[in-house]
N, C-alpha and C. Protein backbone atom coordinates (compact mmCIF):
# COMPACT_ATOMS: atom_id res chain seq x y z
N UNK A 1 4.52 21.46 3.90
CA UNK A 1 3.39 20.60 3.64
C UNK A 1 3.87 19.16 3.46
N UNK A 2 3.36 18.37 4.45
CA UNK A 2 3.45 16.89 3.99
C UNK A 2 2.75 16.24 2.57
N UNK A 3 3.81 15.30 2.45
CA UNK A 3 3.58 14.21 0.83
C UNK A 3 2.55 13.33 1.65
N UNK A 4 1.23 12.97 1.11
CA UNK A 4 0.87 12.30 1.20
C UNK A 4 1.58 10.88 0.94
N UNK A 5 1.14 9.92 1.64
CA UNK A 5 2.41 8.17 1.22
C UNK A 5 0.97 6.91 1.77
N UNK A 6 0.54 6.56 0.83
CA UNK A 6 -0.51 5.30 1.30
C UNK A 6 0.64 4.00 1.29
N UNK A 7 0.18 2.99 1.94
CA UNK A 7 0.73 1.84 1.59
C UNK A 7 -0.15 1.08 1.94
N UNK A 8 -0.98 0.05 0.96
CA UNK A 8 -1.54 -0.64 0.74
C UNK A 8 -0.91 -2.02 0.88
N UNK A 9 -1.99 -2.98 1.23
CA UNK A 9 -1.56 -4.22 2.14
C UNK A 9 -2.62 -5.40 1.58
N UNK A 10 -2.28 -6.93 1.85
CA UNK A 10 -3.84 -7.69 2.02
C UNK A 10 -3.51 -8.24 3.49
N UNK A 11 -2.63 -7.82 4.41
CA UNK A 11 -2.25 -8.64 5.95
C UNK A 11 -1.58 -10.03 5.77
N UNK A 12 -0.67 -10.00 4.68
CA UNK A 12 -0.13 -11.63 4.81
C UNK A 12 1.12 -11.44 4.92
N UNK A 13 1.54 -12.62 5.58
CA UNK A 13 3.41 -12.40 6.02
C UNK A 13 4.07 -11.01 5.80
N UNK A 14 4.49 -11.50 3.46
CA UNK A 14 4.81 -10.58 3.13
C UNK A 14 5.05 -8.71 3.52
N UNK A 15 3.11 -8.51 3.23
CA UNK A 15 2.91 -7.04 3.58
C UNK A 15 3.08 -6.76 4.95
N UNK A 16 2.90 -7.57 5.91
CA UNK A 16 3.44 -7.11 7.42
C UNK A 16 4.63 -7.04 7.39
N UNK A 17 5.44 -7.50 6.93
CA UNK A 17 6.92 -7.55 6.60
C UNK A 17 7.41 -5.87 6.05
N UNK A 18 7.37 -5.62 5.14
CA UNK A 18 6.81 -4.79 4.51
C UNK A 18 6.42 -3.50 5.12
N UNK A 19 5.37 -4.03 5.39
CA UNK A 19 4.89 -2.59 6.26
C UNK A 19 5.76 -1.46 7.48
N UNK A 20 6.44 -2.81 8.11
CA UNK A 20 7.28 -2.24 8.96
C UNK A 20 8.64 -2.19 8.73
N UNK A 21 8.87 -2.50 7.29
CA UNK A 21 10.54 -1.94 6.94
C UNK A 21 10.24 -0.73 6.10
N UNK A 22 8.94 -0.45 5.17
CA UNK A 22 9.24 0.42 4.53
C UNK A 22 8.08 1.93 5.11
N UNK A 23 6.78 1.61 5.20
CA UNK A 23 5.98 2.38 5.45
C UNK A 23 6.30 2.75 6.96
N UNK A 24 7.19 2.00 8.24
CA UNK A 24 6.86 2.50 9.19
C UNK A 24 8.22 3.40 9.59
N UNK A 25 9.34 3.11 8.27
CA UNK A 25 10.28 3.60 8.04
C UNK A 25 10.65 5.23 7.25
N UNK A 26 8.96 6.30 6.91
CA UNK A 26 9.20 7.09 6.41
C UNK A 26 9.09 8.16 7.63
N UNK A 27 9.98 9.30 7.50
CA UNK A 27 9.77 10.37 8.23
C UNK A 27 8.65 10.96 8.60
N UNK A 28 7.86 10.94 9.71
CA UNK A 28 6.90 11.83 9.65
C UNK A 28 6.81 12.95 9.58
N UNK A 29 7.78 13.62 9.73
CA UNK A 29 7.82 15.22 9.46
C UNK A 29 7.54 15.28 7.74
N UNK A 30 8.11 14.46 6.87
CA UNK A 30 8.08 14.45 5.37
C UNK A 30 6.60 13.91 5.06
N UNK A 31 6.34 12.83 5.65
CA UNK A 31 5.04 12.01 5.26
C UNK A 31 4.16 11.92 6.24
N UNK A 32 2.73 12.04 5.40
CA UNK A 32 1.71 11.66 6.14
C UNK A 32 1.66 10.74 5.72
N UNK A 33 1.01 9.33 6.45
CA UNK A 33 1.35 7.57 5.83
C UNK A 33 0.20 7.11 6.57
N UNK A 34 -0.89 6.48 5.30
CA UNK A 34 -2.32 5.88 5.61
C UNK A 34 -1.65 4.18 5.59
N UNK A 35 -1.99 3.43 5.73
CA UNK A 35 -1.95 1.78 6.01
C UNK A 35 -3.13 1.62 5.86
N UNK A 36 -3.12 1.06 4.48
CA UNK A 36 -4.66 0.57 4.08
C UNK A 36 -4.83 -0.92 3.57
N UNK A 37 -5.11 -2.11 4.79
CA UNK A 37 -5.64 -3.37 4.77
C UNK A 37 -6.70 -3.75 3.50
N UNK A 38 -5.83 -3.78 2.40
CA UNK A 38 -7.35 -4.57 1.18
C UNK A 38 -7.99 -5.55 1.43
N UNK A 39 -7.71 -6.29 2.19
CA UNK A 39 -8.37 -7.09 2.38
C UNK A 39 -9.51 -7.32 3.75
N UNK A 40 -9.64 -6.12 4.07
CA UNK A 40 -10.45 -5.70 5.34
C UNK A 40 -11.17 -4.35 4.22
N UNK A 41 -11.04 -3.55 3.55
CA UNK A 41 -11.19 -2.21 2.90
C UNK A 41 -11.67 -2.83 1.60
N UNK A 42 -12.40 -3.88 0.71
CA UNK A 42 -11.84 -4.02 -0.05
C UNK A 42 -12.99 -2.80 -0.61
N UNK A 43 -13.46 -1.72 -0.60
CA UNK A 43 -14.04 -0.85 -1.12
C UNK A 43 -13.09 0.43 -1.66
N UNK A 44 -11.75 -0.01 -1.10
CA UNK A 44 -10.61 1.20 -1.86
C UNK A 44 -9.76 0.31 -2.39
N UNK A 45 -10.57 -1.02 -3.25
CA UNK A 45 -9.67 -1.70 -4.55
C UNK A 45 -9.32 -0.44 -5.80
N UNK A 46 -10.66 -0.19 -6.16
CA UNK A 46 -10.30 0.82 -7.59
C UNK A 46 -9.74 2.39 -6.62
N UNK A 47 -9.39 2.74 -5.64
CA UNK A 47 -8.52 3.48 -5.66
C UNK A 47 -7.31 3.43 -5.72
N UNK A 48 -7.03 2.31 -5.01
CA UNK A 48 -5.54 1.46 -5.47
C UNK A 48 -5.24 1.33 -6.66
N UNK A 49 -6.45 0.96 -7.39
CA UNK A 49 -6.31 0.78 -9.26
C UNK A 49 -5.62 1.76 -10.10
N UNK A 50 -6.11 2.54 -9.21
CA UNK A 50 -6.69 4.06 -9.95
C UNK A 50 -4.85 4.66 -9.59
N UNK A 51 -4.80 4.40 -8.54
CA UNK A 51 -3.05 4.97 -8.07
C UNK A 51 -1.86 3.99 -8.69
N UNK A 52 -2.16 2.98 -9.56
CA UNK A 52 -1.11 2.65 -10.38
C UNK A 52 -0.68 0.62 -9.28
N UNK A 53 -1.26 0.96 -8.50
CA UNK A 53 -1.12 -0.68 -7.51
C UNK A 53 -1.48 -1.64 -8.26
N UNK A 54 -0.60 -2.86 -8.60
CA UNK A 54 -1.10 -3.99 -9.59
C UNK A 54 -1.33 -4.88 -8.42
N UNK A 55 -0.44 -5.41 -7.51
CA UNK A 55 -0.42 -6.03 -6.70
C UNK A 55 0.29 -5.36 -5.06
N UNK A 56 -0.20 -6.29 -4.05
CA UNK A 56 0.63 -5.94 -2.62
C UNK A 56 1.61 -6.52 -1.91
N UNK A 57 2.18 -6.09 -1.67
CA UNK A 57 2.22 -4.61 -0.50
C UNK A 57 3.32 -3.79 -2.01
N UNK A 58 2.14 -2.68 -1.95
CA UNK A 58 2.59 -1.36 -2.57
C UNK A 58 2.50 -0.08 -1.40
N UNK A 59 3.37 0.96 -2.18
CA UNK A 59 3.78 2.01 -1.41
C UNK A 59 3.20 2.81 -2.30
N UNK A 60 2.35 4.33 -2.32
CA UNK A 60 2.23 5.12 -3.37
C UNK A 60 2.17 6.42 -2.63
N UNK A 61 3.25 7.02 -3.43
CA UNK A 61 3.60 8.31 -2.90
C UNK A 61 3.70 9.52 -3.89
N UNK A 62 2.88 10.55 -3.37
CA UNK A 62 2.47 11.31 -4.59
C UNK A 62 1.66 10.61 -5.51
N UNK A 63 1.81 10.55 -6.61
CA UNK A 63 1.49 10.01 -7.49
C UNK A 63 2.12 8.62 -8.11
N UNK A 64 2.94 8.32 -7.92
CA UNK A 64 3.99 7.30 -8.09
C UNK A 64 3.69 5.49 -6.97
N UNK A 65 3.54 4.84 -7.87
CA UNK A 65 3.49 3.64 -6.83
C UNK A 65 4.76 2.98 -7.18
N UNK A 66 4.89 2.08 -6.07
CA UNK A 66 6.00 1.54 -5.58
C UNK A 66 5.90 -0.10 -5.35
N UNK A 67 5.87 -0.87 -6.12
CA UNK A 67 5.65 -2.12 -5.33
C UNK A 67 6.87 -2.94 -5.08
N UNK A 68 6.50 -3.46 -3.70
CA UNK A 68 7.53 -4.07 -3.15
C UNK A 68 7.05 -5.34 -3.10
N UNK A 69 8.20 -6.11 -3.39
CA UNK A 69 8.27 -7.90 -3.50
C UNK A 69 6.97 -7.98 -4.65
N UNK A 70 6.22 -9.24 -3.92
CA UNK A 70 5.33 -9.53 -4.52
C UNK A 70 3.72 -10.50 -3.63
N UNK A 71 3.02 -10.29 -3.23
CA UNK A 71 2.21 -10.61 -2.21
C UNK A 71 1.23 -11.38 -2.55
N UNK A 72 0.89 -10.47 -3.30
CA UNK A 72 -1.08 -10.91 -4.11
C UNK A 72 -1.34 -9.66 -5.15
N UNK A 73 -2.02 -10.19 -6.15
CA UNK A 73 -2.23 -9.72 -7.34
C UNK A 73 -3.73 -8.99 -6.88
N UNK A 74 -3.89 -7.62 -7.47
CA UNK A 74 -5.16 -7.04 -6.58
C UNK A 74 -6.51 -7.70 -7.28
N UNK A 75 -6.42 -8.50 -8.16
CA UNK A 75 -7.78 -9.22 -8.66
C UNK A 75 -7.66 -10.27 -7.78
N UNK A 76 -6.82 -11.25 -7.33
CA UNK A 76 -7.50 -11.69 -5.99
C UNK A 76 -7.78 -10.96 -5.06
N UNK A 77 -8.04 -10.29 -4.81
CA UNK A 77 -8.38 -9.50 -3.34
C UNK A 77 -9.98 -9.13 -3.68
N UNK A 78 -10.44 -9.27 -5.19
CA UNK A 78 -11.79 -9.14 -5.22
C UNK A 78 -12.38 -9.96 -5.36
N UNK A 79 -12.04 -10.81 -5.01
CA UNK A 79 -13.14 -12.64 -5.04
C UNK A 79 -13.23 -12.30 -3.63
């Protein structure tokens, strides 16, 4: 059974950066891996909330989030 693995984004430099060193870097045989644009989505802010994401580009796997660098804080992403 695959680990679910989201990685959450807002599309700026950073998270494209990001996206393709770490999320496009997991095994697919191990991971299933959603790429979820907040700033196009912003209706899965409080699921991000809810999975431990303060800011993006985060990785959350299992239960566990991961944030990498530092992008945008997810209360801007709701203005």
């Amino acid at each position: 059974m695959k680990t679910k693995a989201t990685f959450y984004h807002a599309g700026c430099p950073v998270c494209i950066s990001a996206e393709k060193s770490v999320a496009d870097s997991l095994d697919p045989e191990r991971f299933e891996v959603e790429v979820v644009h907040l700033g196009e989505s912003k209706n899965r802010l409080s699921e991000a909330e809810l999975a431990g994401v303060n800011s993006v580009p985060a990785l959350v796997i299992g239960q566990q989030a991961f944030h990498i660098n530092h992008g945008a804080d997810l209360s801007a992403l709701k203005s």
